[in-house]
C-alpha atoms as a PDB file:
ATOM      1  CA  UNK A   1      10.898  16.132  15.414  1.00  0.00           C
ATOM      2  CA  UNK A   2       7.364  16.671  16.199  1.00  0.00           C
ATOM      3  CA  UNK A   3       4.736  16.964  14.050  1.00  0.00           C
ATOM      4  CA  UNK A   4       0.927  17.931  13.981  1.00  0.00           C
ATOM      5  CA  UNK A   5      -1.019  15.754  11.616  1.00  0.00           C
ATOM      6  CA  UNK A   6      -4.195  18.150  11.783  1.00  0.00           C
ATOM      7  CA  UNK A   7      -2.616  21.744  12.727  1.00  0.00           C
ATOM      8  CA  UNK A   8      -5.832  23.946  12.074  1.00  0.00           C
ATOM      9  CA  UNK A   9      -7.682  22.303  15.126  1.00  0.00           C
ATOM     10  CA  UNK A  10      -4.739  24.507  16.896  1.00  0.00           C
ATOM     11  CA  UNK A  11      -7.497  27.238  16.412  1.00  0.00           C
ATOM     12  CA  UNK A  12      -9.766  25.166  19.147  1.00  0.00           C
ATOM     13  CA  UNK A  13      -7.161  26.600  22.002  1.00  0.00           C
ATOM     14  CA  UNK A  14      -8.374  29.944  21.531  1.00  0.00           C
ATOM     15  CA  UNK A  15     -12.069  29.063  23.051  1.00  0.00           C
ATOM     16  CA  UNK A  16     -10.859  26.567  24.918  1.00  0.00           C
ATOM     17  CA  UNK A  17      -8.719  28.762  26.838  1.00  0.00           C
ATOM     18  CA  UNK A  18     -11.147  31.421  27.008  1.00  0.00           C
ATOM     19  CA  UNK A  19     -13.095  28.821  28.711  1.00  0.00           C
ATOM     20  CA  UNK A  20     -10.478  27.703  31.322  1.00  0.00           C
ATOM     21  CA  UNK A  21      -9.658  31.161  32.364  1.00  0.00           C
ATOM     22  CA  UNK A  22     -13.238  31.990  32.699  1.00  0.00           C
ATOM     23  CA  UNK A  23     -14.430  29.106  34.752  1.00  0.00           C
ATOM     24  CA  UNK A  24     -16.574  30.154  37.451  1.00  0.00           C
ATOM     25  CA  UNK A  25     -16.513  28.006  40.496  1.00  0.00           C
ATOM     26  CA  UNK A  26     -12.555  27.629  40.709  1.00  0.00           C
ATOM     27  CA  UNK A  27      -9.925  25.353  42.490  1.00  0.00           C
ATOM     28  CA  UNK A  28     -10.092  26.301  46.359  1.00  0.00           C
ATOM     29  CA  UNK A  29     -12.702  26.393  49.171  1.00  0.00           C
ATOM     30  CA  UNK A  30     -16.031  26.583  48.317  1.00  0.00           C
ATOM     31  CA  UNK A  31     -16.585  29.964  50.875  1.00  0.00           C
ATOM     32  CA  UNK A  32     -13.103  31.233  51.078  1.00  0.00           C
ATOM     33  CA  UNK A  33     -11.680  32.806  48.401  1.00  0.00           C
ATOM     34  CA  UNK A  34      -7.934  30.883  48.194  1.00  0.00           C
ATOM     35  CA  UNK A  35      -5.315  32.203  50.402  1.00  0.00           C
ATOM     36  CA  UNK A  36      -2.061  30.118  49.594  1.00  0.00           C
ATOM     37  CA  UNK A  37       0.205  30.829  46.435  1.00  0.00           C
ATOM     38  CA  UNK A  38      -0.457  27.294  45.499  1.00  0.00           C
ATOM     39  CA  UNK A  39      -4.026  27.161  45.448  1.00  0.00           C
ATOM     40  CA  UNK A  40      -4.107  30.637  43.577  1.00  0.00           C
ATOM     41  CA  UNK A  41      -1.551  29.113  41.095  1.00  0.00           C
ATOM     42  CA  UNK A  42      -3.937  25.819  40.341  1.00  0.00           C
ATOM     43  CA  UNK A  43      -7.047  27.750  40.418  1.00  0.00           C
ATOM     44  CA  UNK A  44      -5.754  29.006  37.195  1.00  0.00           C
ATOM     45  CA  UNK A  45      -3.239  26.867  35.934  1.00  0.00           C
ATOM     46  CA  UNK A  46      -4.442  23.410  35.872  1.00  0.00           C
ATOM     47  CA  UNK A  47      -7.727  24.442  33.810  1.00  0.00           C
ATOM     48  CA  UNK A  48      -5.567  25.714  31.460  1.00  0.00           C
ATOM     49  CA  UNK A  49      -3.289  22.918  31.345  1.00  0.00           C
ATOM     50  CA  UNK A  50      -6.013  20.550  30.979  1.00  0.00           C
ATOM     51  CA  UNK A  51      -7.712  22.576  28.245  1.00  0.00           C
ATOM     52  CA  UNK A  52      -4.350  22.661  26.254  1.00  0.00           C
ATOM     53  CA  UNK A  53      -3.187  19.258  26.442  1.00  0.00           C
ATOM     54  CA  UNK A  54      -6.934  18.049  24.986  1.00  0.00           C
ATOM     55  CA  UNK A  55      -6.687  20.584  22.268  1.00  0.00           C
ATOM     56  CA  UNK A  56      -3.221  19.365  21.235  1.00  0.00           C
ATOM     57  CA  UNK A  57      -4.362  15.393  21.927  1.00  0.00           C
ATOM     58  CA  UNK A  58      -6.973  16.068  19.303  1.00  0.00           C
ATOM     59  CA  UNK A  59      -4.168  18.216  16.845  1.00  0.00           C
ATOM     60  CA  UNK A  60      -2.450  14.485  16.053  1.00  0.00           C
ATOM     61  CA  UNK A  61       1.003  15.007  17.107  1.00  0.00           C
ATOM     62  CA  UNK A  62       3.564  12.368  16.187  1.00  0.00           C
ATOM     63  CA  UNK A  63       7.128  11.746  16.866  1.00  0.00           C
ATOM     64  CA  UNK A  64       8.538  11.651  13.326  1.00  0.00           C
ATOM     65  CA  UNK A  65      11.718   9.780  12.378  1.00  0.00           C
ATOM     66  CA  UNK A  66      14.093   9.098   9.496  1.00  0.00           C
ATOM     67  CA  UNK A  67      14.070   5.700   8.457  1.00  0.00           C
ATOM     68  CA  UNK A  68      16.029   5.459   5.493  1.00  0.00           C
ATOM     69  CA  UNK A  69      17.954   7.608   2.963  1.00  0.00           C
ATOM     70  CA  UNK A  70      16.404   6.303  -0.269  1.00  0.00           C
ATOM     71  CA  UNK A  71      12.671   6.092  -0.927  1.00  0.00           C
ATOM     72  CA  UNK A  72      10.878   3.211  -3.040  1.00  0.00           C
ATOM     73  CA  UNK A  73      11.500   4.112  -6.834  1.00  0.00           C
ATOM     74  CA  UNK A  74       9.509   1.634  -8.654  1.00  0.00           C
ATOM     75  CA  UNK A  75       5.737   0.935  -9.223  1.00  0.00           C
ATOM     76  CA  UNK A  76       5.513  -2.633 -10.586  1.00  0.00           C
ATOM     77  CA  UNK A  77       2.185  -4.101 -11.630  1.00  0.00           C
ATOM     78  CA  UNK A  78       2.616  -7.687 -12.053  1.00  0.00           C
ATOM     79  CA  UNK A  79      -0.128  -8.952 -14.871  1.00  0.00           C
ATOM     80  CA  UNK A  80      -0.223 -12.890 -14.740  1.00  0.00           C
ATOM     81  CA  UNK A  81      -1.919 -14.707 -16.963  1.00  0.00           C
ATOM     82  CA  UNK A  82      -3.772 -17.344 -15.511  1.00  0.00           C
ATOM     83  CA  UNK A  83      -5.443 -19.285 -18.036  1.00  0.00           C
ATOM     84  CA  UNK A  84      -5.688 -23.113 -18.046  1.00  0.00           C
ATOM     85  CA  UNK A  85      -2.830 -23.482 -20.667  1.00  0.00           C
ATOM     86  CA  UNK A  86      -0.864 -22.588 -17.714  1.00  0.00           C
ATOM     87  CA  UNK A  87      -1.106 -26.019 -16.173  1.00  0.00           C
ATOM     88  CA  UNK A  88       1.210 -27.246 -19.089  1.00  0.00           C
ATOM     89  CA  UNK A  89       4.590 -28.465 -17.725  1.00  0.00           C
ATOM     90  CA  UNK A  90       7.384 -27.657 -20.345  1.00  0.00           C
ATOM     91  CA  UNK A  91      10.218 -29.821 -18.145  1.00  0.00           C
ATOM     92  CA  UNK A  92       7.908 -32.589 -17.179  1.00  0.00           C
ATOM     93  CA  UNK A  93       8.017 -31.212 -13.865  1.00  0.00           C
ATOM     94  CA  UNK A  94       6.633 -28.352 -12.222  1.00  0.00           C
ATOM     95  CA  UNK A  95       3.987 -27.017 -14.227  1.00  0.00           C
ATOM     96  CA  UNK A  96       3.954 -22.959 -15.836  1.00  0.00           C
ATOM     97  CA  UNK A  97       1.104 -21.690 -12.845  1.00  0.00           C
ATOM     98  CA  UNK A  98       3.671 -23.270 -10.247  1.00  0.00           C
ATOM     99  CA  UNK A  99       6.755 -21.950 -11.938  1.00  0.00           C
ATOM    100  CA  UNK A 100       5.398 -18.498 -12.103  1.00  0.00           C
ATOM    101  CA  UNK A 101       4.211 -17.983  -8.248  1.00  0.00           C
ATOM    102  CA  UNK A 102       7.166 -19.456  -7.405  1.00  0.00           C
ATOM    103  CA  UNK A 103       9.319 -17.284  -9.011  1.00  0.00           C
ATOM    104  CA  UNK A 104       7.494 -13.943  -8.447  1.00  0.00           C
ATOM    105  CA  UNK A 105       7.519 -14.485  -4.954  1.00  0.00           C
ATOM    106  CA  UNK A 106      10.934 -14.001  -4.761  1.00  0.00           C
ATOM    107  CA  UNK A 107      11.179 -11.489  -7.398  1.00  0.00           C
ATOM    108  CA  UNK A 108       9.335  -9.545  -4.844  1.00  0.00           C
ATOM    109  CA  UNK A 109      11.086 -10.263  -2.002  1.00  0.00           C
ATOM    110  CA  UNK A 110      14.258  -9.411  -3.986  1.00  0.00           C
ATOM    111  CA  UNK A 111      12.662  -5.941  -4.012  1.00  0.00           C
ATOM    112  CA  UNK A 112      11.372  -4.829  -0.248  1.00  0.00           C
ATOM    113  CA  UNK A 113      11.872  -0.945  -1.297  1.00  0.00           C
ATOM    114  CA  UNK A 114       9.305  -1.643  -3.901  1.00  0.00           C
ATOM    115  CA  UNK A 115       5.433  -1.522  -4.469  1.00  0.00           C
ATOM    116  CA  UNK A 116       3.590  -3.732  -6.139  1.00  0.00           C
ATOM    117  CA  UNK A 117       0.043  -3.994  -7.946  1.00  0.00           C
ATOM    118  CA  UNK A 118      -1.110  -7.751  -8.812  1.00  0.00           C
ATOM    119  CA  UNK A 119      -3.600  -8.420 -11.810  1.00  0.00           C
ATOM    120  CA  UNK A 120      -5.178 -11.697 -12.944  1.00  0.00           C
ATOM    121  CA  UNK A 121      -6.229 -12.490 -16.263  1.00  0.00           C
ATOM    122  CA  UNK A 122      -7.500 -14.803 -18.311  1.00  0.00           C
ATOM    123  CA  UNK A 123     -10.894 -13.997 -20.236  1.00  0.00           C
ATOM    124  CA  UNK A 124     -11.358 -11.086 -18.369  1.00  0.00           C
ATOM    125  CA  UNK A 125      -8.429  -9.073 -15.769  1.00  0.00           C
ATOM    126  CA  UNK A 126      -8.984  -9.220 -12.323  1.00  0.00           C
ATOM    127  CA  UNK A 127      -6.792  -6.687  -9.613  1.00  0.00           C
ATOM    128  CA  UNK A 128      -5.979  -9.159  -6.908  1.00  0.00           C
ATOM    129  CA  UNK A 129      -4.450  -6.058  -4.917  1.00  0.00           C
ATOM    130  CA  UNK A 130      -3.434  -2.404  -5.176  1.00  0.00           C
ATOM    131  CA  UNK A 131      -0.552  -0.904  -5.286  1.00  0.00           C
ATOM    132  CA  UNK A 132       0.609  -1.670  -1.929  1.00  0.00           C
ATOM    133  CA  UNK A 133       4.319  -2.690  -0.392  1.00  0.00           C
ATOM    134  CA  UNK A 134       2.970  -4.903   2.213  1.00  0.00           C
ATOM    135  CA  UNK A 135       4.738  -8.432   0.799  1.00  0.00           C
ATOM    136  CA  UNK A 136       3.908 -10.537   2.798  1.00  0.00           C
ATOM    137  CA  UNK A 137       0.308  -9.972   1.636  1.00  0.00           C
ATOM    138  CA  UNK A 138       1.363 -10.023  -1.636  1.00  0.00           C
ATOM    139  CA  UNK A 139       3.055 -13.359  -1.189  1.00  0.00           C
ATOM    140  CA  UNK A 140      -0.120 -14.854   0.640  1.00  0.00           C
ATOM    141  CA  UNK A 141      -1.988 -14.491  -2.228  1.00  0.00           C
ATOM    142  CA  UNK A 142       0.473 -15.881  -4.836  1.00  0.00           C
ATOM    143  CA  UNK A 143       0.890 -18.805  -2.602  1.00  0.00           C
ATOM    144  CA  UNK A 144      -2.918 -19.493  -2.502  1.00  0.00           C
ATOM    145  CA  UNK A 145      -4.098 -18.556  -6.023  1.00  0.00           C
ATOM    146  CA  UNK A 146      -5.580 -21.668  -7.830  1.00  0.00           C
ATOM    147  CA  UNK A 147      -6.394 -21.581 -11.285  1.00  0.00           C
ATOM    148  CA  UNK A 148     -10.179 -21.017 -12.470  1.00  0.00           C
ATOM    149  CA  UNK A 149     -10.948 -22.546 -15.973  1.00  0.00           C
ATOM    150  CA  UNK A 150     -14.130 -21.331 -16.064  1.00  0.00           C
ATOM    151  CA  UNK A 151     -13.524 -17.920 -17.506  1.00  0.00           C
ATOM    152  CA  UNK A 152     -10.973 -19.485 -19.937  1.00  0.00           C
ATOM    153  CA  UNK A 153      -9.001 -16.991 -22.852  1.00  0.00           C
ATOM    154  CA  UNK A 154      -6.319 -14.437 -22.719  1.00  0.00           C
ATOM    155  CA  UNK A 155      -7.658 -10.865 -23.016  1.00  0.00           C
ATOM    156  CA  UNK A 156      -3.482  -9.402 -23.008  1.00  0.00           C
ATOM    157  CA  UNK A 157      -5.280  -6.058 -23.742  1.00  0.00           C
ATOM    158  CA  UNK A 158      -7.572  -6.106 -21.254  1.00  0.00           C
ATOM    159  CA  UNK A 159      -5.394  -6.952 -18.938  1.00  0.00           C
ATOM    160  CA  UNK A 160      -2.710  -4.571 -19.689  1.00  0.00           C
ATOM    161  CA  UNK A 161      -4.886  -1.345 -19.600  1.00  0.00           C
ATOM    162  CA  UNK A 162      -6.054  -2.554 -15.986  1.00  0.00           C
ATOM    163  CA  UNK A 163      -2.794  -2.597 -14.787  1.00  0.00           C
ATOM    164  CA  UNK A 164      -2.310   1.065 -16.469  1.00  0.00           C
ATOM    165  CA  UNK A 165      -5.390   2.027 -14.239  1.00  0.00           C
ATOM    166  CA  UNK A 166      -3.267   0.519 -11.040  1.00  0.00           C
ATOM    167  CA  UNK A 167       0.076   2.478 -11.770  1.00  0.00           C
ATOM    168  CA  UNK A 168      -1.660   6.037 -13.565  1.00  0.00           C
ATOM    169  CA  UNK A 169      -1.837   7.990 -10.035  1.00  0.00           C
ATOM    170  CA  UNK A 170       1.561   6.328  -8.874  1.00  0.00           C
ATOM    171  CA  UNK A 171       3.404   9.291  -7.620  1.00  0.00           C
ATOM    172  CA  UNK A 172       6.808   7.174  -8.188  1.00  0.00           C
ATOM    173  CA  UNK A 173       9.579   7.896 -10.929  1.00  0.00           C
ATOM    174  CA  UNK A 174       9.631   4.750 -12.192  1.00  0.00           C
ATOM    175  CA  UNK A 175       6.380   2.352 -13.385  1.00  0.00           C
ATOM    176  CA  UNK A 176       6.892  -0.628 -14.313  1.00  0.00           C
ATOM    177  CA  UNK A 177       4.568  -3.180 -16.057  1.00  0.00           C
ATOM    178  CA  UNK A 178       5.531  -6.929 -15.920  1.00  0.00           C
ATOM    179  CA  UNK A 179       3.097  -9.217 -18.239  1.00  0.00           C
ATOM    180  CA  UNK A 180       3.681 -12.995 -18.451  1.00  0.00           C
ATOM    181  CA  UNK A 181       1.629 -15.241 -20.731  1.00  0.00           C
ATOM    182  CA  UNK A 182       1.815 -18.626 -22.412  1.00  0.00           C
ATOM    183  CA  UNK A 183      -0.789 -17.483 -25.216  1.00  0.00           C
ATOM    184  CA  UNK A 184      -1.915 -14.974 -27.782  1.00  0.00           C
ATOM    185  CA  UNK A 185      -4.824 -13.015 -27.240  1.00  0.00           C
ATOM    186  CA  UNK A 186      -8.136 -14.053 -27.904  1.00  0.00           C
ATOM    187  CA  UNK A 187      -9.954 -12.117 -25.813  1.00  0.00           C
ATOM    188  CA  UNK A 188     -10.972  -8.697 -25.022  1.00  0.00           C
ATOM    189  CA  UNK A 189     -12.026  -5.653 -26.848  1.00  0.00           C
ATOM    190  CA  UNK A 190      -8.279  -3.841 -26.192  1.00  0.00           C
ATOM    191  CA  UNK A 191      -5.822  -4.985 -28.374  1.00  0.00           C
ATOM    192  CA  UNK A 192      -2.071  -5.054 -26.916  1.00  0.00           C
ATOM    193  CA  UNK A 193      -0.753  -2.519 -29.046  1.00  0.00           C
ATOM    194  CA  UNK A 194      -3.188  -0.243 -27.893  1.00  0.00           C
ATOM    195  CA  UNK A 195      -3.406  -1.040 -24.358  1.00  0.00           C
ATOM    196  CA  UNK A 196       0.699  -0.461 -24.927  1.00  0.00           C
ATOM    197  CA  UNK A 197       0.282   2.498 -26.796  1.00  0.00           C
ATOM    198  CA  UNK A 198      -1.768   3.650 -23.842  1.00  0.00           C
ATOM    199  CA  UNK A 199       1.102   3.068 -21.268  1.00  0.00           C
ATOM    200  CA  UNK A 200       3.579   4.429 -23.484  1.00  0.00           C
ATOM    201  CA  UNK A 201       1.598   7.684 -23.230  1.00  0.00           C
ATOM    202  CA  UNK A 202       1.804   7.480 -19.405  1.00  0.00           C
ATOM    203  CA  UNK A 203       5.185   7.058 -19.345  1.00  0.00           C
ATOM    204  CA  UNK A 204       4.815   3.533 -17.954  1.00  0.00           C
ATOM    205  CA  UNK A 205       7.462   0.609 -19.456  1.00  0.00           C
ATOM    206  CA  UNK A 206       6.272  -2.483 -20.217  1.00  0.00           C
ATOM    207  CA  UNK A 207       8.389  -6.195 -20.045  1.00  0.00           C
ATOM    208  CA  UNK A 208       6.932  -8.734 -21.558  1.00  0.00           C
ATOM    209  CA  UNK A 209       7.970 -12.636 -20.893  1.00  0.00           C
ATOM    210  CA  UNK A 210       6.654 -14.914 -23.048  1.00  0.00           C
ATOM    211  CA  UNK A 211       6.493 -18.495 -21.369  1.00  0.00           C
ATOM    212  CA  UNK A 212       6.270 -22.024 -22.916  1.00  0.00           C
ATOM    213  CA  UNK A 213       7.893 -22.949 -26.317  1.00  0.00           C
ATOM    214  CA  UNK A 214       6.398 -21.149 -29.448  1.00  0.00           C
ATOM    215  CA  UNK A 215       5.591 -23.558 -31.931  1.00  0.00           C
ATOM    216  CA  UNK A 216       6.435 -26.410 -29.683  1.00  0.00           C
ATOM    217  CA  UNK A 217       4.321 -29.098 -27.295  1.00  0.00           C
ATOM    218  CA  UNK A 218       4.101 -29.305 -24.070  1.00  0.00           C
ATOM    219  CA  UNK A 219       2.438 -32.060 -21.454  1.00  0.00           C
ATOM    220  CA  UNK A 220      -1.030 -30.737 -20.056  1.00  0.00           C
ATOM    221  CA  UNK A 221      -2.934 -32.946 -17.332  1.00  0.00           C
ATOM    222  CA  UNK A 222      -5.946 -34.669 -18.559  1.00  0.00           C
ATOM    223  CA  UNK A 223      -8.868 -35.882 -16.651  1.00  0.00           C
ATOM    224  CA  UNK A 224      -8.444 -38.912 -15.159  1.00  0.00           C
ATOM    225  CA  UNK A 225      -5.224 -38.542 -14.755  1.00  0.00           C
ATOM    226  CA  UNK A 226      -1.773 -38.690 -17.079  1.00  0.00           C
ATOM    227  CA  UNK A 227      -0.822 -35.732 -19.255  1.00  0.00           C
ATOM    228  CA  UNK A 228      -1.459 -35.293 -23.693  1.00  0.00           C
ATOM    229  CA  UNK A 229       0.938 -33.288 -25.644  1.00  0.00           C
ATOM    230  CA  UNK A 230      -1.008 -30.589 -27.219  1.00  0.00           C
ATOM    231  CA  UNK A 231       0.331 -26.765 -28.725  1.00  0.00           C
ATOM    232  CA  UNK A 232      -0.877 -23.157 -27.451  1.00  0.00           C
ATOM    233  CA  UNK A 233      -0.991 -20.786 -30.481  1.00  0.00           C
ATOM    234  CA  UNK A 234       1.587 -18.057 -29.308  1.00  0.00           C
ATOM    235  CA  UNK A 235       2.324 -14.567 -30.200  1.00  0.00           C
ATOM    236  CA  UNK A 236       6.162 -13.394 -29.795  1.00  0.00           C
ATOM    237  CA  UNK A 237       5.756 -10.924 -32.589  1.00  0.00           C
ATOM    238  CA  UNK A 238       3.020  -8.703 -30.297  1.00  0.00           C
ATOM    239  CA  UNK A 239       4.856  -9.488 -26.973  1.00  0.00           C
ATOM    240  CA  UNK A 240       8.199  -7.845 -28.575  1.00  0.00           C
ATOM    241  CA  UNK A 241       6.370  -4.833 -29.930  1.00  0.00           C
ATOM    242  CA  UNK A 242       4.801  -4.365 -26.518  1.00  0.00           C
ATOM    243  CA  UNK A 243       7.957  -4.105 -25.204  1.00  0.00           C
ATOM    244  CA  UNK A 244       9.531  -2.531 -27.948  1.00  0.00           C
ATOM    245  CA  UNK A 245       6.829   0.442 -27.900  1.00  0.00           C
ATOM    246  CA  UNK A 246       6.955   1.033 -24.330  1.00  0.00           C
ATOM    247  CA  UNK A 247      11.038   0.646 -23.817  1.00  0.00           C
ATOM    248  CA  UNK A 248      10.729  -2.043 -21.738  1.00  0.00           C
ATOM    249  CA  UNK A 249      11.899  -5.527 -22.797  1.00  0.00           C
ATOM    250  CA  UNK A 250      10.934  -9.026 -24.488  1.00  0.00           C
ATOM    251  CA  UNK A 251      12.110 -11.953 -22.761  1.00  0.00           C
ATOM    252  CA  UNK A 252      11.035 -15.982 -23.742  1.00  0.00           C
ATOM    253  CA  UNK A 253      11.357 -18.606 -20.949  1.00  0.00           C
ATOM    254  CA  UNK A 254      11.369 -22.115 -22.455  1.00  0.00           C
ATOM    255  CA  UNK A 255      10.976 -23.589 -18.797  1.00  0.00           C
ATOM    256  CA  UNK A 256      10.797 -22.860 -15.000  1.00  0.00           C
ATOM    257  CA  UNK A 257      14.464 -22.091 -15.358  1.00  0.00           C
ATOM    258  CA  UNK A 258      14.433 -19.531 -18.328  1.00  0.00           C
ATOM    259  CA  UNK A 259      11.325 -18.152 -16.704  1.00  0.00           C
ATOM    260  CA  UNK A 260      14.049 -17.536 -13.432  1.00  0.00           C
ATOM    261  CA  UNK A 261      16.922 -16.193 -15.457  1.00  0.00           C
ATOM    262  CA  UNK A 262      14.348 -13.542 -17.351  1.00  0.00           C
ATOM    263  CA  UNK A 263      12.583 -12.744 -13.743  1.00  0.00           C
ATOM    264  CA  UNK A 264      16.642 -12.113 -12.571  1.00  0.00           C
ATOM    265  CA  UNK A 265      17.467 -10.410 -16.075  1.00  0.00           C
ATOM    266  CA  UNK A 266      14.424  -7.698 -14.914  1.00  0.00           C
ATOM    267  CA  UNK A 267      15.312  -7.497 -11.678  1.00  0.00           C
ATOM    268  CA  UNK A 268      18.746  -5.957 -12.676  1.00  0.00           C
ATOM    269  CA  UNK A 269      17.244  -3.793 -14.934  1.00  0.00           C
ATOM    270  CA  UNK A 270      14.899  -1.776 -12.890  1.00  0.00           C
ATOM    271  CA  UNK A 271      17.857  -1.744  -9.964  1.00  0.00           C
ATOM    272  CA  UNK A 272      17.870   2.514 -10.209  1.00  0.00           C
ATOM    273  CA  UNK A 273      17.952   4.436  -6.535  1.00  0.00           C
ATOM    274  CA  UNK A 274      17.496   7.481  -7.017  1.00  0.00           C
ATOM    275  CA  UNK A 275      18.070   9.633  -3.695  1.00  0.00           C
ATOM    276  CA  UNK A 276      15.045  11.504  -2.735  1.00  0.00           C
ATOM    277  CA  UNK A 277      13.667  12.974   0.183  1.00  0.00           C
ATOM    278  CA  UNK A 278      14.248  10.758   3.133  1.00  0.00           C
ATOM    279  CA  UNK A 279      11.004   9.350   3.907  1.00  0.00           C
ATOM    280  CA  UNK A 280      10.184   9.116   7.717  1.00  0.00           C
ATOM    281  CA  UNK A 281       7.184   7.103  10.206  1.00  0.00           C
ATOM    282  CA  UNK A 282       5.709   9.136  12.922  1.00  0.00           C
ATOM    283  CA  UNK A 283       4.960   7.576  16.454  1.00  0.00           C
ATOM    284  CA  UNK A 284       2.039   9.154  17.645  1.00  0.00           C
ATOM    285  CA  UNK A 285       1.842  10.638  20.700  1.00  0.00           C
ATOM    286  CA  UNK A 286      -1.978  12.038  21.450  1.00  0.00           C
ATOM    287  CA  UNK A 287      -2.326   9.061  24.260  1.00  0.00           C
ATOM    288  CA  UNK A 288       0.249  10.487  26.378  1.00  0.00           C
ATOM    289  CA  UNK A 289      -1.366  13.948  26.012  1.00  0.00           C
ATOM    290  CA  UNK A 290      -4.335  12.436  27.196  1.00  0.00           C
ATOM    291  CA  UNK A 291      -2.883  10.521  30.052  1.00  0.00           C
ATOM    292  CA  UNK A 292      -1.695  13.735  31.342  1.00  0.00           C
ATOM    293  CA  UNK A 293      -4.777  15.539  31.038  1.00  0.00           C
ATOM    294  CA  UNK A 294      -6.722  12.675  33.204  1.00  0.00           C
ATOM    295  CA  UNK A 295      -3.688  13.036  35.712  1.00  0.00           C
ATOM    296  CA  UNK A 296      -4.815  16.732  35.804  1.00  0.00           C
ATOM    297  CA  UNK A 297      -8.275  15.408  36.028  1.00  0.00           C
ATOM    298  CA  UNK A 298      -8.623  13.628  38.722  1.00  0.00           C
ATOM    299  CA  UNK A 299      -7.764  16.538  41.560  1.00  0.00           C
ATOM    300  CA  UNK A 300      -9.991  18.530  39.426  1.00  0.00           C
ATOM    301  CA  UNK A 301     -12.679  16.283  39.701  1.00  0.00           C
ATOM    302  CA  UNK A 302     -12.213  15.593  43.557  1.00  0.00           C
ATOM    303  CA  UNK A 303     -12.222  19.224  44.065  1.00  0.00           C
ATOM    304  CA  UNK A 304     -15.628  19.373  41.973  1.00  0.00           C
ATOM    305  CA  UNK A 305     -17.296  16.561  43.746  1.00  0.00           C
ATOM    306  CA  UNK A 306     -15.943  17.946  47.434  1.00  0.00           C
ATOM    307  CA  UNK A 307     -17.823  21.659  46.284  1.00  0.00           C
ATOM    308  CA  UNK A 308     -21.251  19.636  45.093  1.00  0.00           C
ATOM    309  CA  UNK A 309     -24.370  21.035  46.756  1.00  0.00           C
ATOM    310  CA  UNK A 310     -22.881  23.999  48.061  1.00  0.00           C
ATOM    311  CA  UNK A 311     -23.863  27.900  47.352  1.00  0.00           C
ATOM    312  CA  UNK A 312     -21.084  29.497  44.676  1.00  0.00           C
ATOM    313  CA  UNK A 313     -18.804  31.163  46.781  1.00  0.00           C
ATOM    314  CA  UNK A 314     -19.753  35.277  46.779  1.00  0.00           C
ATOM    315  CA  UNK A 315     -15.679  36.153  45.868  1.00  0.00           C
ATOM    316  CA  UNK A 316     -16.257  33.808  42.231  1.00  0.00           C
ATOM    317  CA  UNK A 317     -16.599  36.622  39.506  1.00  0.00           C
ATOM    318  CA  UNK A 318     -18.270  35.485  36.523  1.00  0.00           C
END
């Protein structure tokens, strides 16, 4: 099926085919008026071709196909936290920044129907990217992100009312927030029951995963090399009412491997396709138009070059 991206420049045919019909030094011999059907015919018809292909060229048309029954469904904005509590290892062997970029990146790929919005945080949120379902970007950056301890803290609220922002003018039926942290919040002016109470109001759900052992402690590099055993001050209790306000849920991942069976328990929940309008991807087509209209072209220019110099023939009405 074909398609006009910008219809209304369909109004440009009407001059432009004034224009053709009116030419005044036509297609023929410069001081004979044409005598043969077929150079009355082009006199006339290949100015108007011309002028009609260009008009069309500039209209946008596209080839338009179906591509798949089922459209994307979910919005997720991914809000990591990237503090420097997240270089603890809780199995003594990859550590919780590791773990987490590890994981999403095939939570993601698990999901190629989906978009996704990526937010950093520690004292402050940062969008890493849009909304967008290119992957493989998404994956780039996961696989290069390095920790910046800097800007140390956890600002949860901050954080989650950014990705709010990302997901508010998602057109989708579903929008998802997933938040993983190691810490309670210490930073920002937000707090997370706002920021949730916020989301709640947008209709956006909310899954927490808290990561690390509350209470317990975990190994965390030192410099110089070799680890200490030291405690990040947690906060379950705000993580499950989060979740709880939003109807999304609270999930705790002791290690790399709970943090892969909560990623897989979320992943099942938010499995919902709902049949839509079948989306489609146009091919466009405007350079063939074109190529046709320099095919017409080029006898129309040799024609204009061979008449150069000479008087306009007395039969040429204006």
């Amino acid at each position: 099926m074909i398609e006009l991206r910008y219809p209304y420049l369909l109004l440009l045919l009407i001059p432009a085919l004034w224009a053709a019909l009116r030419a005044p030094y036509r297609w023929g011999i410069p001081h004979e008026r044409p005598t043969s059907p077929i150079e009355r015919h082009t006199a006339r018809i290949i100015p108007v071709l011309l002028a009609t292909l260009l008009v069309f060229a500039a209209a946008g048309p596209e080839w338009r196909t179906h591509v798949r029954g089922l459209a994307p469904v979910v919005d997720f904005a991914v809000v990591l936290d990237g503090s420097s509590s997240m270089k603890a290892r809780d199995d003594g062997k990859e550590d919780r920044w590791s773990a987490a970029r590890r994981l999403l990146k095939a939570f993601i790929a698990g999901r190629p129907d989906d978009r996704f919005a990526l937010v950093l945080f520690s004292a402050h949120p940062v969008t890493l990217s849009p909304l967008t379902a290119d992957h493989l970007r998404l994956w780039t950056l996961l696989e290069r992100l390095e920790l910046d301890s800097r800007d140390d803290g956890t600002a949860i609220g901050s954080a989650l009312m950014t990705a709010v922002r990302r997901l508010s003018g998602s057109p989708a039926r579903s929008r998802v927030i997933l938040l993983l942290t190691d810490g309670a919040q210490n930073r920002g002016r937000v707090s997370g029951t706002e920021a949730a109470i916020e989301a709640k109001n947008q209709g956006i759900r909310v899954h927490t995963v808290l990561i690390g052992r509350p209470g317990g402690e975990s190994l965390y590099p030192i410099e110089g090399g070799g680890f200490a055993e030291l405690k990040v001050d947690t906060d379950p209790e705000i993580l499950r009412q989060i979740a709880l306000l939003t109807g999304g849920e609270f999930l705790a991942a002791d290690d790399p491997q709970g943090l892969e069976r909560s990623l897989a328990a979320l992943d099942k929940l938010e499995k919902t396709a709902l049949p839509v309008d079948a989306p489609s991807e146009g091919k466009p087509l405007a350079k063939w138009l074109l190529a046709a209209a320099a095919l017409l072209a080029l006898p129309l220019a040799a024609d204009l070059a061979r008449k150069r110099g000479h008087k306009r023939p007395e039969w040429v009405q204006n």
